[in-house]
PDB file of N, CA and C in Angstrom:
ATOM      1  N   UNK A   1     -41.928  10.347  73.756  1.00  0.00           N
ATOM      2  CA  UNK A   1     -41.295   9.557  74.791  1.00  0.00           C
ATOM      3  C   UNK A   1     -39.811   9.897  74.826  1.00  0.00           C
ATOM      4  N   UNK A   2     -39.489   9.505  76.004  1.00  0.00           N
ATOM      5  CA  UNK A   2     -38.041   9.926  76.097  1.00  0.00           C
ATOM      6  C   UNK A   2     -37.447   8.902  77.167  1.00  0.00           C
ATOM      7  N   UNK A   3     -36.044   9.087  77.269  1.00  0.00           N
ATOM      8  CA  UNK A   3     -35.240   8.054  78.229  1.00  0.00           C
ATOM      9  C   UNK A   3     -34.847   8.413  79.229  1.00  0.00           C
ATOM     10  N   UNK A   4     -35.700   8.355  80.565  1.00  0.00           N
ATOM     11  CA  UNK A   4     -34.741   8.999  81.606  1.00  0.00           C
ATOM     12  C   UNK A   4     -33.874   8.098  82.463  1.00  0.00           C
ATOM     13  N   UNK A   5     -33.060   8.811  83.179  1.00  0.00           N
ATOM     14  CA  UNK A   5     -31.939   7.820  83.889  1.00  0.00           C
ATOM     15  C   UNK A   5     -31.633   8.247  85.467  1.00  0.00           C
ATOM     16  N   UNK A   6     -32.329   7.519  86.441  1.00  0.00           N
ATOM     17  CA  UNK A   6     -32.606   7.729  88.021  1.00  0.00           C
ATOM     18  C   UNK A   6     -30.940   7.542  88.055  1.00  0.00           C
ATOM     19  N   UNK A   7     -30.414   8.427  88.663  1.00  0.00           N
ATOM     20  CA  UNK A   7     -28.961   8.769  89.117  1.00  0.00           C
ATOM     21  C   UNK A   7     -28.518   8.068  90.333  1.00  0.00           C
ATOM     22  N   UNK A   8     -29.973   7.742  91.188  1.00  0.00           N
ATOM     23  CA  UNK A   8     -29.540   7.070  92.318  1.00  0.00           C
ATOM     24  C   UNK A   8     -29.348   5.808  91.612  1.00  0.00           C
ATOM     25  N   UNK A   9     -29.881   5.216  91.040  1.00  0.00           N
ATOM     26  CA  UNK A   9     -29.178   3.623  90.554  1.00  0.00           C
ATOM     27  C   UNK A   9     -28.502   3.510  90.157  1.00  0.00           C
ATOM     28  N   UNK A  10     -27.977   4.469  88.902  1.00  0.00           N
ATOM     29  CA  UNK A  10     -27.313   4.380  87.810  1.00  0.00           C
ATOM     30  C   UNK A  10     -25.398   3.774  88.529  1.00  0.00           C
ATOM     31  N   UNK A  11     -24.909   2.897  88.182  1.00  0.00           N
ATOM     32  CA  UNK A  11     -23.380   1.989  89.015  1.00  0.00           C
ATOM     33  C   UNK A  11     -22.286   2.971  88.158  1.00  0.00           C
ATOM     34  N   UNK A  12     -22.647   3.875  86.873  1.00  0.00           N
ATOM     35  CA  UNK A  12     -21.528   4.341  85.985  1.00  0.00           C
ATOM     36  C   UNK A  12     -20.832   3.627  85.572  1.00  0.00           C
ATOM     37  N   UNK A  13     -21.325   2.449  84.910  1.00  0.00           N
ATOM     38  CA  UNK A  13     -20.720   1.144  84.683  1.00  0.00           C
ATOM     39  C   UNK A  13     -20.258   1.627  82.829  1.00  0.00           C
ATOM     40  N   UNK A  14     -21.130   2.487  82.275  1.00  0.00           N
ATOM     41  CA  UNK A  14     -20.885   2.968  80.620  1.00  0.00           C
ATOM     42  C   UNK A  14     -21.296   2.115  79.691  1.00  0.00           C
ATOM     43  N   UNK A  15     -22.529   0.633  80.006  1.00  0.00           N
ATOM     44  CA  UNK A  15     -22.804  -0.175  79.343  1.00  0.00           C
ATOM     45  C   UNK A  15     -23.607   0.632  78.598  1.00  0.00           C
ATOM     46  N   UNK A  16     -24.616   1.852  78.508  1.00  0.00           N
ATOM     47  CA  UNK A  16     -25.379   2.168  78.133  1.00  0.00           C
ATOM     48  C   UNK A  16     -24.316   2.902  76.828  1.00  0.00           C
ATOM     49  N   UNK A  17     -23.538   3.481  77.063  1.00  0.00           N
ATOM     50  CA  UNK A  17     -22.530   4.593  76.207  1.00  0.00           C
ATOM     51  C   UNK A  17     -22.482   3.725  75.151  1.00  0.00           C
ATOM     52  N   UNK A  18     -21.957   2.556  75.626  1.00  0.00           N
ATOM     53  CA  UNK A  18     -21.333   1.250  74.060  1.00  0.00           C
ATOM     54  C   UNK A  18     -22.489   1.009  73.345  1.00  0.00           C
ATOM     55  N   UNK A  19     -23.847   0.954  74.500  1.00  0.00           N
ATOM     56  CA  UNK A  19     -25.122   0.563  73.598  1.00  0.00           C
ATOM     57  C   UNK A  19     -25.553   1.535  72.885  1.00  0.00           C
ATOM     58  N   UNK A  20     -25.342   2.942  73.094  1.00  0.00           N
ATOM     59  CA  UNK A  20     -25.858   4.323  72.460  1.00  0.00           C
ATOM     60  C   UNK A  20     -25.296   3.928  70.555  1.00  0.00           C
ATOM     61  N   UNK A  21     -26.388   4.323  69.654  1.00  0.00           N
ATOM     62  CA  UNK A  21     -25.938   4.220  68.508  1.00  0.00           C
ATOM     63  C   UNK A  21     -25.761   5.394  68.008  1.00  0.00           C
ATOM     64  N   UNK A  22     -25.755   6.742  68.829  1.00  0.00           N
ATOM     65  CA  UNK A  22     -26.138   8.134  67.889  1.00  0.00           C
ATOM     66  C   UNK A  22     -24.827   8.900  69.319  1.00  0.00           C
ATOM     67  N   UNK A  23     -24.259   8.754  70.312  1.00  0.00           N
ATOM     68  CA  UNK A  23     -23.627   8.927  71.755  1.00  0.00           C
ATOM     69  C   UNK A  23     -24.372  10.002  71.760  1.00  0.00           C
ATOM     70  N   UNK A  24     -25.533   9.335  72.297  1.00  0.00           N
ATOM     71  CA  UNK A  24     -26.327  10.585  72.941  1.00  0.00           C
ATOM     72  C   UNK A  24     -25.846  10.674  74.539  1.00  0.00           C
ATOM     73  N   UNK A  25     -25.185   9.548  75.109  1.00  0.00           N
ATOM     74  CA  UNK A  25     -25.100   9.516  76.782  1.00  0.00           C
ATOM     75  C   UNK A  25     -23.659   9.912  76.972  1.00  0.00           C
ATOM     76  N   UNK A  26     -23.372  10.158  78.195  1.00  0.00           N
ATOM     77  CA  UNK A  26     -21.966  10.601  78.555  1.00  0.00           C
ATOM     78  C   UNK A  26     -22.017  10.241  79.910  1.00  0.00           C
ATOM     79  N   UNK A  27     -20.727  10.440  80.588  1.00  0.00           N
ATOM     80  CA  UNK A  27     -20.994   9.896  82.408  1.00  0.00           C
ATOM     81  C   UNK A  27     -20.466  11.365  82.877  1.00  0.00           C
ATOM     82  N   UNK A  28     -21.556  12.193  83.792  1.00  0.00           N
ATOM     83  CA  UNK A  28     -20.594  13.346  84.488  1.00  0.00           C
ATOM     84  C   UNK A  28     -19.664  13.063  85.337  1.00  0.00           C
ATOM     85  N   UNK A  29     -19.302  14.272  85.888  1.00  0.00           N
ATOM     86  CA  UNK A  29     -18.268  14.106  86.940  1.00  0.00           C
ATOM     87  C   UNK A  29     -18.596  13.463  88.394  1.00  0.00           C
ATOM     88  N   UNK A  30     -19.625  13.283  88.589  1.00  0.00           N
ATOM     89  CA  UNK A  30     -19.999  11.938  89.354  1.00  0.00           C
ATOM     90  C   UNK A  30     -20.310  10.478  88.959  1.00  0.00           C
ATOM     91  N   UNK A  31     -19.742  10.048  87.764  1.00  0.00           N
ATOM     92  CA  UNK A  31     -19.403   8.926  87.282  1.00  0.00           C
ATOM     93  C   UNK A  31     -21.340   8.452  87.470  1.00  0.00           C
ATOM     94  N   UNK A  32     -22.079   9.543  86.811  1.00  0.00           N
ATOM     95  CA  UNK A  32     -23.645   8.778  86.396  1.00  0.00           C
ATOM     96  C   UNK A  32     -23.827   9.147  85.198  1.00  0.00           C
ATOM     97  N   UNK A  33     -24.989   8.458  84.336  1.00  0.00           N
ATOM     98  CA  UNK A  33     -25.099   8.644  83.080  1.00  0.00           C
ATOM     99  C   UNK A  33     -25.668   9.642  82.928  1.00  0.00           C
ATOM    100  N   UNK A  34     -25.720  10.575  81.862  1.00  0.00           N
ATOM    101  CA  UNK A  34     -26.507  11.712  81.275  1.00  0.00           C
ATOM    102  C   UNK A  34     -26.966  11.511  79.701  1.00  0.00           C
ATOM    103  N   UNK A  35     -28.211  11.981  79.286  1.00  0.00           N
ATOM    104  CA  UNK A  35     -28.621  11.607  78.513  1.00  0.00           C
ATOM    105  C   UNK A  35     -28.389  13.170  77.914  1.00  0.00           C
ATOM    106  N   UNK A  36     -28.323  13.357  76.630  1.00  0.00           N
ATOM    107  CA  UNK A  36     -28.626  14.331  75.423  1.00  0.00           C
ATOM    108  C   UNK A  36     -29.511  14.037  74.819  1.00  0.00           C
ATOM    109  N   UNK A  37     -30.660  14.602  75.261  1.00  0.00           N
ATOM    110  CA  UNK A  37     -32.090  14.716  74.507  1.00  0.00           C
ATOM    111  C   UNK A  37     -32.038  15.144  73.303  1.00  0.00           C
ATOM    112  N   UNK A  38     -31.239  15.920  72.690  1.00  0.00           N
ATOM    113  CA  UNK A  38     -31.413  16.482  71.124  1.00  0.00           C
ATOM    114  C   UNK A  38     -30.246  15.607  70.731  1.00  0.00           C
ATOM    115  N   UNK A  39     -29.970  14.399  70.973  1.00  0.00           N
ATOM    116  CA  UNK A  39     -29.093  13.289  70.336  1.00  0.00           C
ATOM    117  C   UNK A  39     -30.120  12.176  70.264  1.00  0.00           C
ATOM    118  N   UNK A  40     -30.357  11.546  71.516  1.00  0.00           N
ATOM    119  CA  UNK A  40     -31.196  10.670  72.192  1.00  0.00           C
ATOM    120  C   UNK A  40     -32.351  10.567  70.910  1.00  0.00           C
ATOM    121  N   UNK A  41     -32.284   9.161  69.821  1.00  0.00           N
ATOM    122  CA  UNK A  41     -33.479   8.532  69.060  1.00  0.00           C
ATOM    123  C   UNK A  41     -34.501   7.845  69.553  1.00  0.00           C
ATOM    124  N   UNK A  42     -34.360   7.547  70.869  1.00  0.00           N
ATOM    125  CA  UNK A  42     -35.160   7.016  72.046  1.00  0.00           C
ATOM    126  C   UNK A  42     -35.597   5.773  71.299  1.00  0.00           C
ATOM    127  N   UNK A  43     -34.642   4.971  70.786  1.00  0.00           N
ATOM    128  CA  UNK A  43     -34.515   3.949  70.422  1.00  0.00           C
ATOM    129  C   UNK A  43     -34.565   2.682  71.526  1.00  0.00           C
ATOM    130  N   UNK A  44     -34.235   3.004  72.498  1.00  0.00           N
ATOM    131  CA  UNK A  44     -34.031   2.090  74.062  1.00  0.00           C
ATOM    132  C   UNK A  44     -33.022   1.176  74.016  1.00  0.00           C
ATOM    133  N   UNK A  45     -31.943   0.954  73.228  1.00  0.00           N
ATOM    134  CA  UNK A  45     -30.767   0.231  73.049  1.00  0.00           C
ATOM    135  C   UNK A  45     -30.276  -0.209  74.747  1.00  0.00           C
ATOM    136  N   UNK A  46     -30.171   1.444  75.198  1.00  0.00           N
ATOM    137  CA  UNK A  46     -29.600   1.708  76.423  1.00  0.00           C
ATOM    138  C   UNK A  46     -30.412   1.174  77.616  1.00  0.00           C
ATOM    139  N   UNK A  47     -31.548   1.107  77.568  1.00  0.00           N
ATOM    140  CA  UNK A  47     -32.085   0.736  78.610  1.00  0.00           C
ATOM    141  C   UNK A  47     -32.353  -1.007  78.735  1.00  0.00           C
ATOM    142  N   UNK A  48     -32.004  -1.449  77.616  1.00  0.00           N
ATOM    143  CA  UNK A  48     -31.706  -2.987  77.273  1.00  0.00           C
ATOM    144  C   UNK A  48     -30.428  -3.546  78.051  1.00  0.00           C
ATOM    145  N   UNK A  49     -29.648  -2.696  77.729  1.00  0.00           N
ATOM    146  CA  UNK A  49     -28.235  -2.640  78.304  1.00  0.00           C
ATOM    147  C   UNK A  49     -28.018  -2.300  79.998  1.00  0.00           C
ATOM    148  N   UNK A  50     -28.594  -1.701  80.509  1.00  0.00           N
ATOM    149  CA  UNK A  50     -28.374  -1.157  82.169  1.00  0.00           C
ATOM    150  C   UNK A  50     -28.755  -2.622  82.478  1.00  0.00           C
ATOM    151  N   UNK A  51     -27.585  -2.939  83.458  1.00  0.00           N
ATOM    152  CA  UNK A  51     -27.879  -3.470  84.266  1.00  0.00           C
ATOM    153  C   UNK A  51     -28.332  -3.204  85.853  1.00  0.00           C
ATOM    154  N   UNK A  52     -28.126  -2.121  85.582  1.00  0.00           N
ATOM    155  CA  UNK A  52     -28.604  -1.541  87.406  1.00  0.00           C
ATOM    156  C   UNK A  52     -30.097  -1.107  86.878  1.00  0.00           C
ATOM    157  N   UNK A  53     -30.526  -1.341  86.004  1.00  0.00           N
ATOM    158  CA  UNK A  53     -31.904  -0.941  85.578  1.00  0.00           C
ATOM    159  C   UNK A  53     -32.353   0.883  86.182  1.00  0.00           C
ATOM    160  N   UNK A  54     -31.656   1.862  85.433  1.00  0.00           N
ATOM    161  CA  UNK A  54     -31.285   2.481  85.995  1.00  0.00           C
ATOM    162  C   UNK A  54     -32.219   3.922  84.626  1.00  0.00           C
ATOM    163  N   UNK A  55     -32.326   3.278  83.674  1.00  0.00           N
ATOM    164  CA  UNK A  55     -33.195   3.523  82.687  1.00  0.00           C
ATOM    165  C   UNK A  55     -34.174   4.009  82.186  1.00  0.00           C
ATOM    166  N   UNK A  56     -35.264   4.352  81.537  1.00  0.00           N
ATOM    167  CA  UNK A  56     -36.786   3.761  81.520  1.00  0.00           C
ATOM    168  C   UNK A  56     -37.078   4.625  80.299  1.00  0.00           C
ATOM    169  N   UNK A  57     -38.433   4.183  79.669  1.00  0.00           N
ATOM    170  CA  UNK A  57     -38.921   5.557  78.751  1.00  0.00           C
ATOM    171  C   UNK A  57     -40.028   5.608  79.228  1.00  0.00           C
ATOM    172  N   UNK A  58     -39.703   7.005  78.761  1.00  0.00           N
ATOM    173  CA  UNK A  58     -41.172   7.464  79.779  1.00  0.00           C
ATOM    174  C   UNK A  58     -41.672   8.809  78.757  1.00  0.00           C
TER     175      UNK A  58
END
């Protein structure tokens, strides 16, 4: 399983970044989240945290 993150929702708000315990996420230069899969413990911290529900594991 893994964490993906729909870009159209995602607000670039960085709640997910503070929730990351390993910074697997970063915001590109369009202010959306990106995930690092070879960081990413797919722990779901982050997807607890989105409030634009923007998240998911899949």
């Amino acid at each position: 399983m893994t964490v993906l993150i729909d870009a159209k929702l995602c607000a670039g708000c960085a709640a997910c970044i503070d929730a990351c315990p390993n910074d697997a996420i970063t915001l590109n230069e369009d202010i959306v989240a990106v995930m690092n899969e070879d960081k990413c413990l797919d722990c779901g911290a982050c997807i607890d945290e989105c409030p634009a529900r923007a998240m998911e594991m899949a």
